[in-house]
C-alpha atoms as a PDB file:
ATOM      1  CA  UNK A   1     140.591   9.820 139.077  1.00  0.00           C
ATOM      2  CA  UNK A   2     137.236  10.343 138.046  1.00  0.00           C
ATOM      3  CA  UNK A   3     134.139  10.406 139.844  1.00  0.00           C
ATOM      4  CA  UNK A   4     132.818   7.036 138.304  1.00  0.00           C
ATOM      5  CA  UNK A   5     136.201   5.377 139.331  1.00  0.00           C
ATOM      6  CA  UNK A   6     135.249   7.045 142.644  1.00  0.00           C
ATOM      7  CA  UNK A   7     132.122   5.543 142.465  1.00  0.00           C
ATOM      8  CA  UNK A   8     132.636   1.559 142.431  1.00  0.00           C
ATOM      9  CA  UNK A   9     134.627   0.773 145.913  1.00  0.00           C
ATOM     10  CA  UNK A  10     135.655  -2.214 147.715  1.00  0.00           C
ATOM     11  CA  UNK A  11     135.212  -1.909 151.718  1.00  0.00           C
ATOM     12  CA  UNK A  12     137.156  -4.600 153.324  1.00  0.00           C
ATOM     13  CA  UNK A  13     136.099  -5.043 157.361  1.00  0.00           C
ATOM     14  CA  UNK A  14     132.572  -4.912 158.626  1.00  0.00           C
ATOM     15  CA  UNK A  15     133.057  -4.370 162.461  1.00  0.00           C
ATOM     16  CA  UNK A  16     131.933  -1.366 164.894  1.00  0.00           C
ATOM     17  CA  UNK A  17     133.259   1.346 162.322  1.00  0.00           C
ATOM     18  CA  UNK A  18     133.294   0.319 158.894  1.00  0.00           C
ATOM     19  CA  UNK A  19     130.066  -1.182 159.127  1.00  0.00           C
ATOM     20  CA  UNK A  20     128.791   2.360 159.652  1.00  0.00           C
ATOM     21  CA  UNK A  21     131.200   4.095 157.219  1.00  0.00           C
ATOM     22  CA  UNK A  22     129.811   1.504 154.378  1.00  0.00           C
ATOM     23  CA  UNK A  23     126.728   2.107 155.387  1.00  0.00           C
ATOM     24  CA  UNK A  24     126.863   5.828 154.649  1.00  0.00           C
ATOM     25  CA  UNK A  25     128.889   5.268 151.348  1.00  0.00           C
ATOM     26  CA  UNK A  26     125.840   3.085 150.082  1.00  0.00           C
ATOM     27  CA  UNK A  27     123.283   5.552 151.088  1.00  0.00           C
ATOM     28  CA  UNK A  28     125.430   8.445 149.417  1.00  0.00           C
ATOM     29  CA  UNK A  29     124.912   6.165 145.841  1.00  0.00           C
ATOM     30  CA  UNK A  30     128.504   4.698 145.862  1.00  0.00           C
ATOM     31  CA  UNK A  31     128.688   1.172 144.412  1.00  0.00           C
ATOM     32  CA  UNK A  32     130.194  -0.296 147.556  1.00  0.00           C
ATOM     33  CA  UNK A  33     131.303  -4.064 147.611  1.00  0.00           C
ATOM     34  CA  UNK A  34     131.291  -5.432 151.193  1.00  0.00           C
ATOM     35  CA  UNK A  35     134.069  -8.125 152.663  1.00  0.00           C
ATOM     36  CA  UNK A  36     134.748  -9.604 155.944  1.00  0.00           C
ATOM     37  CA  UNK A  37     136.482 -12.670 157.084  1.00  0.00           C
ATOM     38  CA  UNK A  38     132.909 -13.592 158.921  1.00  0.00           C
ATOM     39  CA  UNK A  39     130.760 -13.204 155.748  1.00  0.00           C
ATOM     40  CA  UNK A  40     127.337 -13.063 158.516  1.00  0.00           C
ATOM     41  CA  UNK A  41     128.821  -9.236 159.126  1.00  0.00           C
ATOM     42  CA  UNK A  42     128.015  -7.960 155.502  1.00  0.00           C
ATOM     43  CA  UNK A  43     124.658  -9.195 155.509  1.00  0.00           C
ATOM     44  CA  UNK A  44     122.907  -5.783 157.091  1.00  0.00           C
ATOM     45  CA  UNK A  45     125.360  -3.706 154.327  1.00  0.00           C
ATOM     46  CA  UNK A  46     123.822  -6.264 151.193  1.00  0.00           C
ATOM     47  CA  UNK A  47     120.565  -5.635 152.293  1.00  0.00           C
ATOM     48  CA  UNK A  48     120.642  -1.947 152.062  1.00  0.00           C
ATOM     49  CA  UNK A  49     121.937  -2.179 148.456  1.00  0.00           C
ATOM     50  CA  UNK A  50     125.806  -3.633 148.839  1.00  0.00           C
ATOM     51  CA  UNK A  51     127.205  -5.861 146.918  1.00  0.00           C
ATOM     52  CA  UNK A  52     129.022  -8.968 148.457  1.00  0.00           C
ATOM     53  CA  UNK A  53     133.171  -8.782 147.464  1.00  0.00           C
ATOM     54  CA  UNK A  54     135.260 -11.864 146.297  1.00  0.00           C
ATOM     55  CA  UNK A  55     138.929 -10.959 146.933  1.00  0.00           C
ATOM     56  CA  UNK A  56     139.638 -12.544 143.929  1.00  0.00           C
ATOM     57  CA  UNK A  57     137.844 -10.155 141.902  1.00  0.00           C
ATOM     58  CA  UNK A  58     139.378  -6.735 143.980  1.00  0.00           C
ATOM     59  CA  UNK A  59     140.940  -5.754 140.565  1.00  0.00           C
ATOM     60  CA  UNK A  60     137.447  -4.498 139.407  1.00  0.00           C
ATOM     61  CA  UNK A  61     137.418  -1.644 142.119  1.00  0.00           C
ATOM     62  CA  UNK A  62     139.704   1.078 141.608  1.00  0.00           C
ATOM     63  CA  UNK A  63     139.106   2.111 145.375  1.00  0.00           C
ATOM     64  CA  UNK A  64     139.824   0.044 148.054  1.00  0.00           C
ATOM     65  CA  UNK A  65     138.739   0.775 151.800  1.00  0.00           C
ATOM     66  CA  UNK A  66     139.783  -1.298 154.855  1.00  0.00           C
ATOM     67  CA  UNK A  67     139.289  -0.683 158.447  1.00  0.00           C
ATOM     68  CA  UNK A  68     140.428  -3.841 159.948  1.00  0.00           C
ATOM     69  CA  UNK A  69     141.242  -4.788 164.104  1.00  0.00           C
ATOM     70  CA  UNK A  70     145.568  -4.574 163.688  1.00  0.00           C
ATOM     71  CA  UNK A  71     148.627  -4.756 161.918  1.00  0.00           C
ATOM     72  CA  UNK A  72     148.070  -8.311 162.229  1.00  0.00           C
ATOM     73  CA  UNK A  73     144.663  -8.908 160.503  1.00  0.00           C
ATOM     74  CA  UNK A  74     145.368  -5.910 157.872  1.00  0.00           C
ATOM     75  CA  UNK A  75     148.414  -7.623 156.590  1.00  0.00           C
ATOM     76  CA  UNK A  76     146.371 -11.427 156.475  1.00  0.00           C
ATOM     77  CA  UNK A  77     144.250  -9.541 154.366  1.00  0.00           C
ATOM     78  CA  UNK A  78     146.413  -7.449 151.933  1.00  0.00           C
ATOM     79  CA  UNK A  79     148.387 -11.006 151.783  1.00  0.00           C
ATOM     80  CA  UNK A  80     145.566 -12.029 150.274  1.00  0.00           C
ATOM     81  CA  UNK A  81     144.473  -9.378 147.751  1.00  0.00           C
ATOM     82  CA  UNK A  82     148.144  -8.998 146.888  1.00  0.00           C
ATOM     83  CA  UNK A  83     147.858 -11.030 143.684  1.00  0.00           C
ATOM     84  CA  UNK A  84     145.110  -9.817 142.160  1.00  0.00           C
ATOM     85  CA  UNK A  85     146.294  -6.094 142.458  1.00  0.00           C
ATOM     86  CA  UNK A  86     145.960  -3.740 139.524  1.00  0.00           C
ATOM     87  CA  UNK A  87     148.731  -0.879 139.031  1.00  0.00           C
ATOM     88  CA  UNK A  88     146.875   2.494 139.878  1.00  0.00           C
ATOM     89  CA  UNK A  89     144.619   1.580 142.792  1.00  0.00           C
ATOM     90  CA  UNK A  90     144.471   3.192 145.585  1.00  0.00           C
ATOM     91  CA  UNK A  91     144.076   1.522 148.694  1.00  0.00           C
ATOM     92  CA  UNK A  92     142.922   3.123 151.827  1.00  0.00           C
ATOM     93  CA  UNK A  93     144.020   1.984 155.009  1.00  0.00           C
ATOM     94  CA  UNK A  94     141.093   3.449 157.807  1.00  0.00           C
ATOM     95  CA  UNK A  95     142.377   0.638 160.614  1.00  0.00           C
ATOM     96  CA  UNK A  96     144.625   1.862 163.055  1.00  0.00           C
ATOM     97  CA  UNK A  97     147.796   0.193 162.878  1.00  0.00           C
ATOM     98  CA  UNK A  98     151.722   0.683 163.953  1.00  0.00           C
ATOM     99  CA  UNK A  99     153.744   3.050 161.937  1.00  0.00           C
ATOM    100  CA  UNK A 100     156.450   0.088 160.857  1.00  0.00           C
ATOM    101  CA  UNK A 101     153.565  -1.944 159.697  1.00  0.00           C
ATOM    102  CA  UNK A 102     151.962   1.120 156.979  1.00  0.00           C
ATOM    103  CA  UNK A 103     155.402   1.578 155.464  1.00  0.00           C
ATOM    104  CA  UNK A 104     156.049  -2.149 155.171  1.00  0.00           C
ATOM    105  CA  UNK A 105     152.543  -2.610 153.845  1.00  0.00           C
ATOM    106  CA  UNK A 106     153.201   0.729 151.389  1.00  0.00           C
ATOM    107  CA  UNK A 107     155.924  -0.834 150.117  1.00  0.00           C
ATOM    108  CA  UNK A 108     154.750  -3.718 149.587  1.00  0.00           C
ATOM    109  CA  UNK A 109     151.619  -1.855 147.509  1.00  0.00           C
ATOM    110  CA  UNK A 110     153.874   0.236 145.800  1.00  0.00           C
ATOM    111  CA  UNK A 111     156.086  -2.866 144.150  1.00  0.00           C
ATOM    112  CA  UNK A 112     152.447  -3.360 142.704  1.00  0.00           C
ATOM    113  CA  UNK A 113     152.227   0.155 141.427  1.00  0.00           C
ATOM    114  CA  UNK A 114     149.251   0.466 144.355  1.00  0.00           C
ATOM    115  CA  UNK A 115     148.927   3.844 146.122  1.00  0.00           C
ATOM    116  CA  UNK A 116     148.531   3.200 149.912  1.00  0.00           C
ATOM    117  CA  UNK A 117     146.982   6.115 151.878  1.00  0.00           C
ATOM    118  CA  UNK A 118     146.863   5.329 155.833  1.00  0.00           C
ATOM    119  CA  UNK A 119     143.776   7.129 156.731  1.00  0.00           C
ATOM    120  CA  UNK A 120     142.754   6.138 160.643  1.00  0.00           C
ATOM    121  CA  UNK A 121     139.543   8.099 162.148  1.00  0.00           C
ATOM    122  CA  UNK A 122     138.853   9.312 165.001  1.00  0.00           C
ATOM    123  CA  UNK A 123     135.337  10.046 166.398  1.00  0.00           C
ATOM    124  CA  UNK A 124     133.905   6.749 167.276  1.00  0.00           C
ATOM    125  CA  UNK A 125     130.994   4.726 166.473  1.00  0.00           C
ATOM    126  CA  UNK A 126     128.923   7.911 166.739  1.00  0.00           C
ATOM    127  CA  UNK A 127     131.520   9.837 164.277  1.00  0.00           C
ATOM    128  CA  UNK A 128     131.166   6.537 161.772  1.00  0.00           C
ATOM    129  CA  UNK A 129     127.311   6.614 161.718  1.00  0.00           C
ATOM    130  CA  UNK A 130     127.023  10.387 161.788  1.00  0.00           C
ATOM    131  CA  UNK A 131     130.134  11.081 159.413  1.00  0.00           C
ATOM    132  CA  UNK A 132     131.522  13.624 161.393  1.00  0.00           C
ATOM    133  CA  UNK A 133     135.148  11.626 161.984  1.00  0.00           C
ATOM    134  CA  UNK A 134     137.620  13.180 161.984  1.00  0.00           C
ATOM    135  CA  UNK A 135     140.261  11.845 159.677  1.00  0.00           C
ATOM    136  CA  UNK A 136     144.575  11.836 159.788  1.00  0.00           C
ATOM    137  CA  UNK A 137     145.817  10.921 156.187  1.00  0.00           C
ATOM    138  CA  UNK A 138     149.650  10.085 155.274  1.00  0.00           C
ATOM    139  CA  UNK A 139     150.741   9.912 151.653  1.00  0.00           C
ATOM    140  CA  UNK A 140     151.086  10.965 148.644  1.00  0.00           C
ATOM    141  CA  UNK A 141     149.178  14.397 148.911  1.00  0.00           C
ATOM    142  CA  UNK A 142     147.131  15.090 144.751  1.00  0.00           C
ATOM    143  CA  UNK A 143     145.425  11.434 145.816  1.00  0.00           C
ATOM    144  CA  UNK A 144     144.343  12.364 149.222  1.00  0.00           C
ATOM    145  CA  UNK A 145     142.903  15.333 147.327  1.00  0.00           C
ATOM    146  CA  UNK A 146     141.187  13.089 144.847  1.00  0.00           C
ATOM    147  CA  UNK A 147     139.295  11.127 147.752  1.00  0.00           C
ATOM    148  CA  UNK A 148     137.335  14.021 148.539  1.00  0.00           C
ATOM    149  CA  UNK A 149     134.060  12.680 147.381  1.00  0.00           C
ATOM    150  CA  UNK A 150     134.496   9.573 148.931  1.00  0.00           C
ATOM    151  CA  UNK A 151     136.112  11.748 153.100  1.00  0.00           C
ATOM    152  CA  UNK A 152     133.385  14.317 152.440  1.00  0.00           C
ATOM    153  CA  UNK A 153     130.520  11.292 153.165  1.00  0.00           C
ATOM    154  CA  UNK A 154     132.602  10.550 156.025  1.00  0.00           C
ATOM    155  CA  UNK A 155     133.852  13.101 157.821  1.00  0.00           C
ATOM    156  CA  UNK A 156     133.865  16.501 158.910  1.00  0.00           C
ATOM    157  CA  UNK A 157     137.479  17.339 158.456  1.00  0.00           C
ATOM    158  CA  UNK A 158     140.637  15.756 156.560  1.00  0.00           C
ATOM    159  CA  UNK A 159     144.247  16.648 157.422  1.00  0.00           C
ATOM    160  CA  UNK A 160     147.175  15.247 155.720  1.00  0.00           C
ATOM    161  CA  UNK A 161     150.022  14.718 158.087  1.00  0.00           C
ATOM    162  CA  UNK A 162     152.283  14.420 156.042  1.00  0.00           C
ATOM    163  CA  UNK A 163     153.842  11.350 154.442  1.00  0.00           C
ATOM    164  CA  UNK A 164     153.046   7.439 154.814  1.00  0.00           C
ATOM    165  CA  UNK A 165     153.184   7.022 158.307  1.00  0.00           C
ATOM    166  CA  UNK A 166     152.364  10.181 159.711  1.00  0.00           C
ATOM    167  CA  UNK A 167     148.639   9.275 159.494  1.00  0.00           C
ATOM    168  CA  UNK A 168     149.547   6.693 161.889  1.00  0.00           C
ATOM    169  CA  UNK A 169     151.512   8.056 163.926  1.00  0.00           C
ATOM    170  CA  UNK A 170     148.725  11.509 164.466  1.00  0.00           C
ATOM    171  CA  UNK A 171     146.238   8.529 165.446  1.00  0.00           C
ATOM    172  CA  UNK A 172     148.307   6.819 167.751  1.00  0.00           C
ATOM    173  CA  UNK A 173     149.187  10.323 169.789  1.00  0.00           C
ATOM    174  CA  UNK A 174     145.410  10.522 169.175  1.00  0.00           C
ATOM    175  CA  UNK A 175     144.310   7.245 170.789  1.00  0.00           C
ATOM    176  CA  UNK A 176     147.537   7.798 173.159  1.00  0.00           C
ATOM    177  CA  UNK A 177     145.637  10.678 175.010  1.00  0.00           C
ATOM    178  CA  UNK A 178     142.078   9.056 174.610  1.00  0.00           C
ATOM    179  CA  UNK A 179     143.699   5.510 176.368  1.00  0.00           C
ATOM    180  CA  UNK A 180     145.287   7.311 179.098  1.00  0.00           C
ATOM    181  CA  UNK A 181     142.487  10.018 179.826  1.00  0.00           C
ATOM    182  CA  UNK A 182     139.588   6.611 179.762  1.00  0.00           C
ATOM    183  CA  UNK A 183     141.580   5.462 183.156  1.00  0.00           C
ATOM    184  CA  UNK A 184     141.734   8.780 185.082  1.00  0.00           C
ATOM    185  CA  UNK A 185     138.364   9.332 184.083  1.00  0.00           C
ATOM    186  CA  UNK A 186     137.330   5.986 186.155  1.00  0.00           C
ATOM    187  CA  UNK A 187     139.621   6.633 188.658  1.00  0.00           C
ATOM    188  CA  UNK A 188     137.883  10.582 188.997  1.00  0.00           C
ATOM    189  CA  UNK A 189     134.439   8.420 189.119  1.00  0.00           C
ATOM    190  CA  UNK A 190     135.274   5.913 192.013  1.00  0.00           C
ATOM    191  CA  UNK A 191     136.759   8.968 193.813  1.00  0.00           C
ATOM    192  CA  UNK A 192     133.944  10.891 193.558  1.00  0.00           C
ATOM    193  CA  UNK A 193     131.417   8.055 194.414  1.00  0.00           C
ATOM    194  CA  UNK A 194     133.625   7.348 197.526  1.00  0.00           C
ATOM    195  CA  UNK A 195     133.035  11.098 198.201  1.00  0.00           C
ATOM    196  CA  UNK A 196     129.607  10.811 198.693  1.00  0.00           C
ATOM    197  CA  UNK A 197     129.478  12.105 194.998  1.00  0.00           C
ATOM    198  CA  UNK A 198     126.242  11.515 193.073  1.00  0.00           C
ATOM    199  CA  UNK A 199     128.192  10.938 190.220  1.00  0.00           C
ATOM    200  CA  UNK A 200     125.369  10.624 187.230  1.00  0.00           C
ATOM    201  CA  UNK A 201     126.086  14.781 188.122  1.00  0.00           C
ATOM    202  CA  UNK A 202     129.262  14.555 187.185  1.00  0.00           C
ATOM    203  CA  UNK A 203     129.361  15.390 183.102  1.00  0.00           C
ATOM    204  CA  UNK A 204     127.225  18.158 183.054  1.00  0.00           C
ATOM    205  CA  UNK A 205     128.613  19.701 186.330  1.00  0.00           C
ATOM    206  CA  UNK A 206     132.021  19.532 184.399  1.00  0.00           C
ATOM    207  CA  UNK A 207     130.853  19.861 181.057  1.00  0.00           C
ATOM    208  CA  UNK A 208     132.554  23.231 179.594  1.00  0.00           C
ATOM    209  CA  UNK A 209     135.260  23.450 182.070  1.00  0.00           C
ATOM    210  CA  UNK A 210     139.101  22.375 181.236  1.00  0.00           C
ATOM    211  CA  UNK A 211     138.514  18.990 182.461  1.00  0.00           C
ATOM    212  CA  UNK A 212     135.646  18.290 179.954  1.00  0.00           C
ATOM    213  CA  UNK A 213     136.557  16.179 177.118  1.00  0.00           C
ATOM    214  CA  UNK A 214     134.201  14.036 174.424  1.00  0.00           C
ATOM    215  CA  UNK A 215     135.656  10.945 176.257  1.00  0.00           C
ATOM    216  CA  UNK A 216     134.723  12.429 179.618  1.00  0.00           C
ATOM    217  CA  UNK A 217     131.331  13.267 178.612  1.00  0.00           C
ATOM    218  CA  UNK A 218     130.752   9.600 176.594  1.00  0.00           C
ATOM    219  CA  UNK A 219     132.510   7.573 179.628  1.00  0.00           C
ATOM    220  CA  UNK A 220     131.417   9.253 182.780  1.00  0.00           C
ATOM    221  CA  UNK A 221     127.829   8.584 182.515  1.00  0.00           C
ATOM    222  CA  UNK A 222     128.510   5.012 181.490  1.00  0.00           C
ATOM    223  CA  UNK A 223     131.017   4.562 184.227  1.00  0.00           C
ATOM    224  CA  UNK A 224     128.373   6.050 187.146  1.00  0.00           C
ATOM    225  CA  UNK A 225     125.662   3.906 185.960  1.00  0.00           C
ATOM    226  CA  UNK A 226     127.541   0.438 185.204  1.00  0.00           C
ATOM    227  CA  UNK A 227     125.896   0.636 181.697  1.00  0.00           C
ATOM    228  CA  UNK A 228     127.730  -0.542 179.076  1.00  0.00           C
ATOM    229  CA  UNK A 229     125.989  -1.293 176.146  1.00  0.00           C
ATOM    230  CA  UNK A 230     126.129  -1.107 173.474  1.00  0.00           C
ATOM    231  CA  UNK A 231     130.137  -1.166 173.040  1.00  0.00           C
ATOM    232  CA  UNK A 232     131.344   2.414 171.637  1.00  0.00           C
ATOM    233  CA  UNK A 233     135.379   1.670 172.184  1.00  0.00           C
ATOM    234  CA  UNK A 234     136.583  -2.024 172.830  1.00  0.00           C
ATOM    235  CA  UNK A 235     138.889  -2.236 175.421  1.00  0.00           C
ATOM    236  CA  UNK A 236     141.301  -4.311 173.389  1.00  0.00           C
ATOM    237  CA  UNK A 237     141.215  -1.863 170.913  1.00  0.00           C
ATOM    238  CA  UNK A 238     142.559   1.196 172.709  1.00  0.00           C
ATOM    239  CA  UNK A 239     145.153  -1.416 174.293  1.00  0.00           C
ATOM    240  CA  UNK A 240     145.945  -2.378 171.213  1.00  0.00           C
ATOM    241  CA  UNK A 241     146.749   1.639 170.050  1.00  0.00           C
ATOM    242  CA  UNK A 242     148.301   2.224 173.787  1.00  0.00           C
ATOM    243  CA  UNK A 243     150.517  -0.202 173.161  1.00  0.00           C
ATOM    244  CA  UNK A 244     151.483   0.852 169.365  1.00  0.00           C
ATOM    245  CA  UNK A 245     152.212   4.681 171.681  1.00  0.00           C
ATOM    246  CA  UNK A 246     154.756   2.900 173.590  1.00  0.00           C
ATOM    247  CA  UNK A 247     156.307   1.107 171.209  1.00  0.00           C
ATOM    248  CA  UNK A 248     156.788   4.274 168.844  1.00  0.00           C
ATOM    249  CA  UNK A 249     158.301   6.189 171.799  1.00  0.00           C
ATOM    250  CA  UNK A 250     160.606   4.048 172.804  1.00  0.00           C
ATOM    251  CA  UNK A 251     161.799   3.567 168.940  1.00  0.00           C
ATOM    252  CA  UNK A 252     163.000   7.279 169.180  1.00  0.00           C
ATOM    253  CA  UNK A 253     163.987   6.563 173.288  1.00  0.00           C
ATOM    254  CA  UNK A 254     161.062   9.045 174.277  1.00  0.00           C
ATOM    255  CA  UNK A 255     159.912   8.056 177.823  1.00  0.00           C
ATOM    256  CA  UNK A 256     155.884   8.548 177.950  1.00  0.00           C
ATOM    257  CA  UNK A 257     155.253   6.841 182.085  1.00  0.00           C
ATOM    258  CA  UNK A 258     151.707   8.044 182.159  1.00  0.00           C
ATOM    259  CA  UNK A 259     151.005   5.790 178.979  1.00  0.00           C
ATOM    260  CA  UNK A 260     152.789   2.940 179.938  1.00  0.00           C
ATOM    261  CA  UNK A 261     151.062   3.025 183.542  1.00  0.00           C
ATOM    262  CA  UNK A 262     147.944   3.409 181.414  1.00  0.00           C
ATOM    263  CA  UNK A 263     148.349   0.698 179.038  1.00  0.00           C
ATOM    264  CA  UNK A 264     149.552  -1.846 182.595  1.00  0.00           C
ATOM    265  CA  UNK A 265     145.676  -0.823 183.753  1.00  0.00           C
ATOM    266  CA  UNK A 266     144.233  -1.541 179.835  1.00  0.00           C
ATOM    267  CA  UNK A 267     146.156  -4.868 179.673  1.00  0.00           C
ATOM    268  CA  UNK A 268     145.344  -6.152 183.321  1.00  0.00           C
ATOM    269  CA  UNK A 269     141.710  -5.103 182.590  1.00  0.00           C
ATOM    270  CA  UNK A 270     141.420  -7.208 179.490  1.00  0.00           C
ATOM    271  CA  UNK A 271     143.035  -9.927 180.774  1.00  0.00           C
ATOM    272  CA  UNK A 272     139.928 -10.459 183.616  1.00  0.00           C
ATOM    273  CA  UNK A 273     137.852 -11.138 180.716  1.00  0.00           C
ATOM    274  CA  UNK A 274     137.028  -7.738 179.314  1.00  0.00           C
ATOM    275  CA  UNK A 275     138.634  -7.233 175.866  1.00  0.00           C
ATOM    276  CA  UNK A 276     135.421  -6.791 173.587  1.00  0.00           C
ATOM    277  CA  UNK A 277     133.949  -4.960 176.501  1.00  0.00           C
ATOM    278  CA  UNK A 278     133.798  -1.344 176.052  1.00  0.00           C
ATOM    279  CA  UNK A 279     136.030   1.087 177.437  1.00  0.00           C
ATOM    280  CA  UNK A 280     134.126   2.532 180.391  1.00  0.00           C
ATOM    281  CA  UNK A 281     134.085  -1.197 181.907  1.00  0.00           C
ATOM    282  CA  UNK A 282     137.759   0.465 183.056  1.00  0.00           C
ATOM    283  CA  UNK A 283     136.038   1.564 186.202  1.00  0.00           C
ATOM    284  CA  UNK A 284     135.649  -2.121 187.420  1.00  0.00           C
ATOM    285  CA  UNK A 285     139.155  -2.655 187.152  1.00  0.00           C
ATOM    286  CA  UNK A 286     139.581   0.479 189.514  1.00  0.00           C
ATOM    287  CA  UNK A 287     136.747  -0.433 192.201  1.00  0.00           C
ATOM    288  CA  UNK A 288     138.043  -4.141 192.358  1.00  0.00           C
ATOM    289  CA  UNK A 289     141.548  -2.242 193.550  1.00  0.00           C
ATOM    290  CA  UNK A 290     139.929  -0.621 196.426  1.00  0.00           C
END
């Protein structure tokens, strides 16, 4: 693939994170073509010098990027690029979906002599506007090594996993830890504030010792002031990933009880109204239990 292939790039999802990963793609000269199912989202991105996408006219871009909310709204979506495919494409999956659903979708790609690299990120919105992600890749390993132009704007670091799936699977061990470690965290902070704790004190008291964490030091200060805004992690989202932890460990009959009890908090908290709240609203859901 050459670097003016590289060059011309279809981004498909303009939410939290690929808003910000466009964004840097377009300021790094790419020719970047902007979708998303609201059209109002790519606005900002045509502004700065994107173009606005058709589906219909995906064949043109020998790159394709999506980081979409689920398996849900990433197969809608390749359902509807599907017939206007070109053989060699590569299509690059940054959403973070369930293992099943990349190998069904790969398949599906490959029938259509489409490469499909699962790709999820971690690092946040910070990571995505910053490009220091961190990025999982599974696939087919001489065209993860031909994306380098396009990860190096990105991120800091690429590792391929392995095959398709394995991507996936890294991020959802990934998100599996971040899920489970956002609820202790609240439950450390309405401790502490019971305690008499002034807990604004409480990420740089900890901050170097083995409970300190990039989650701990974006969620505690957020949690001990009630400040929310703007939304870093949705709390749908991680639910969404928790969930996608649970269901891979019980495919190989792997009991995981912290994420499960972790995920019961995440769902019960969304439920009360809080799914596109972010992710440090957890500690609501543990002072309403008092």
């Amino acid at each position: 693939m050459s670097f003016d292939q590289q060059h011309k790039i279809a981004f498909l999802g303009m939410g939290l994170m690929g808003s910000r990963m466009a964004t840097r793609l377009v300021q790094a000269g790419f020719h970047v073509a902007v979708w998303n199912r609201t059209a109002s989202a790519c606005e900002p991105l045509i502004d700065i010098g994107a173009h606005a996408l058709q589906l219909e006219n995906i064949a043109q871009y020998p790159i394709i990027l999506s980081c979409l909310a689920d398996d849900q709204a990433v197969e809608a979506v390749f359902n509807q690029i599907k017939p206007h495919l070109q053989a060699k494409q590569v299509i690059v999956d940054f959403s973070s979906l369930s293992v099943d659903q990349t190998i069904h979708l790969a398949n599906q790609a490959n029938q259509h002599h489409v490469i499909w690299i699962d790709s999820p990120v971690s690092g946040g919105t910070a990571g995505a506007e910053n490009g220091t992600l961190v990025i999982f890749a599974g696939g087919n390993a001489q065209t993860i090594q031909s994306l380098t132009l396009i990860y190096n704007v990105l991120s800091q670091r690429v590792t391929r996993m392995g095959e398709t799936g394995t991507g996936q699977a890294t991020k959802i061990c990934n998100q599996l830890i971040v899920a489970a470690n956002s609820t202790l965290i609240a439950e450390a902070v309405a401790l502490a504030e019971q305690a008499g704790v002034d807990t604004t004190l409480l990420a740089p008291a900890l901050a170097g010792g083995f409970a300190d964490s990039k989650p701990f030091q974006i969620l505690t200060p957020r949690m001990a002031t009630h400040h929310f805004e703007p939304v870093q992690w949705k709390v749908q989202t991680l639910s969404k990933d928790l969930n996608n932890a649970v269901s891979l460990a019980k495919k190989f009959n792997l009991e995981i009880p912290i994420a499960k009890k972790a995920l019961s908090q995440l769902q019960a908290h969304q439920k009360n109204g809080y799914a596109d709240a972010d992710l440090a609203t957890v500690i609501k859901h543990v002072e309403i239990q008092k």
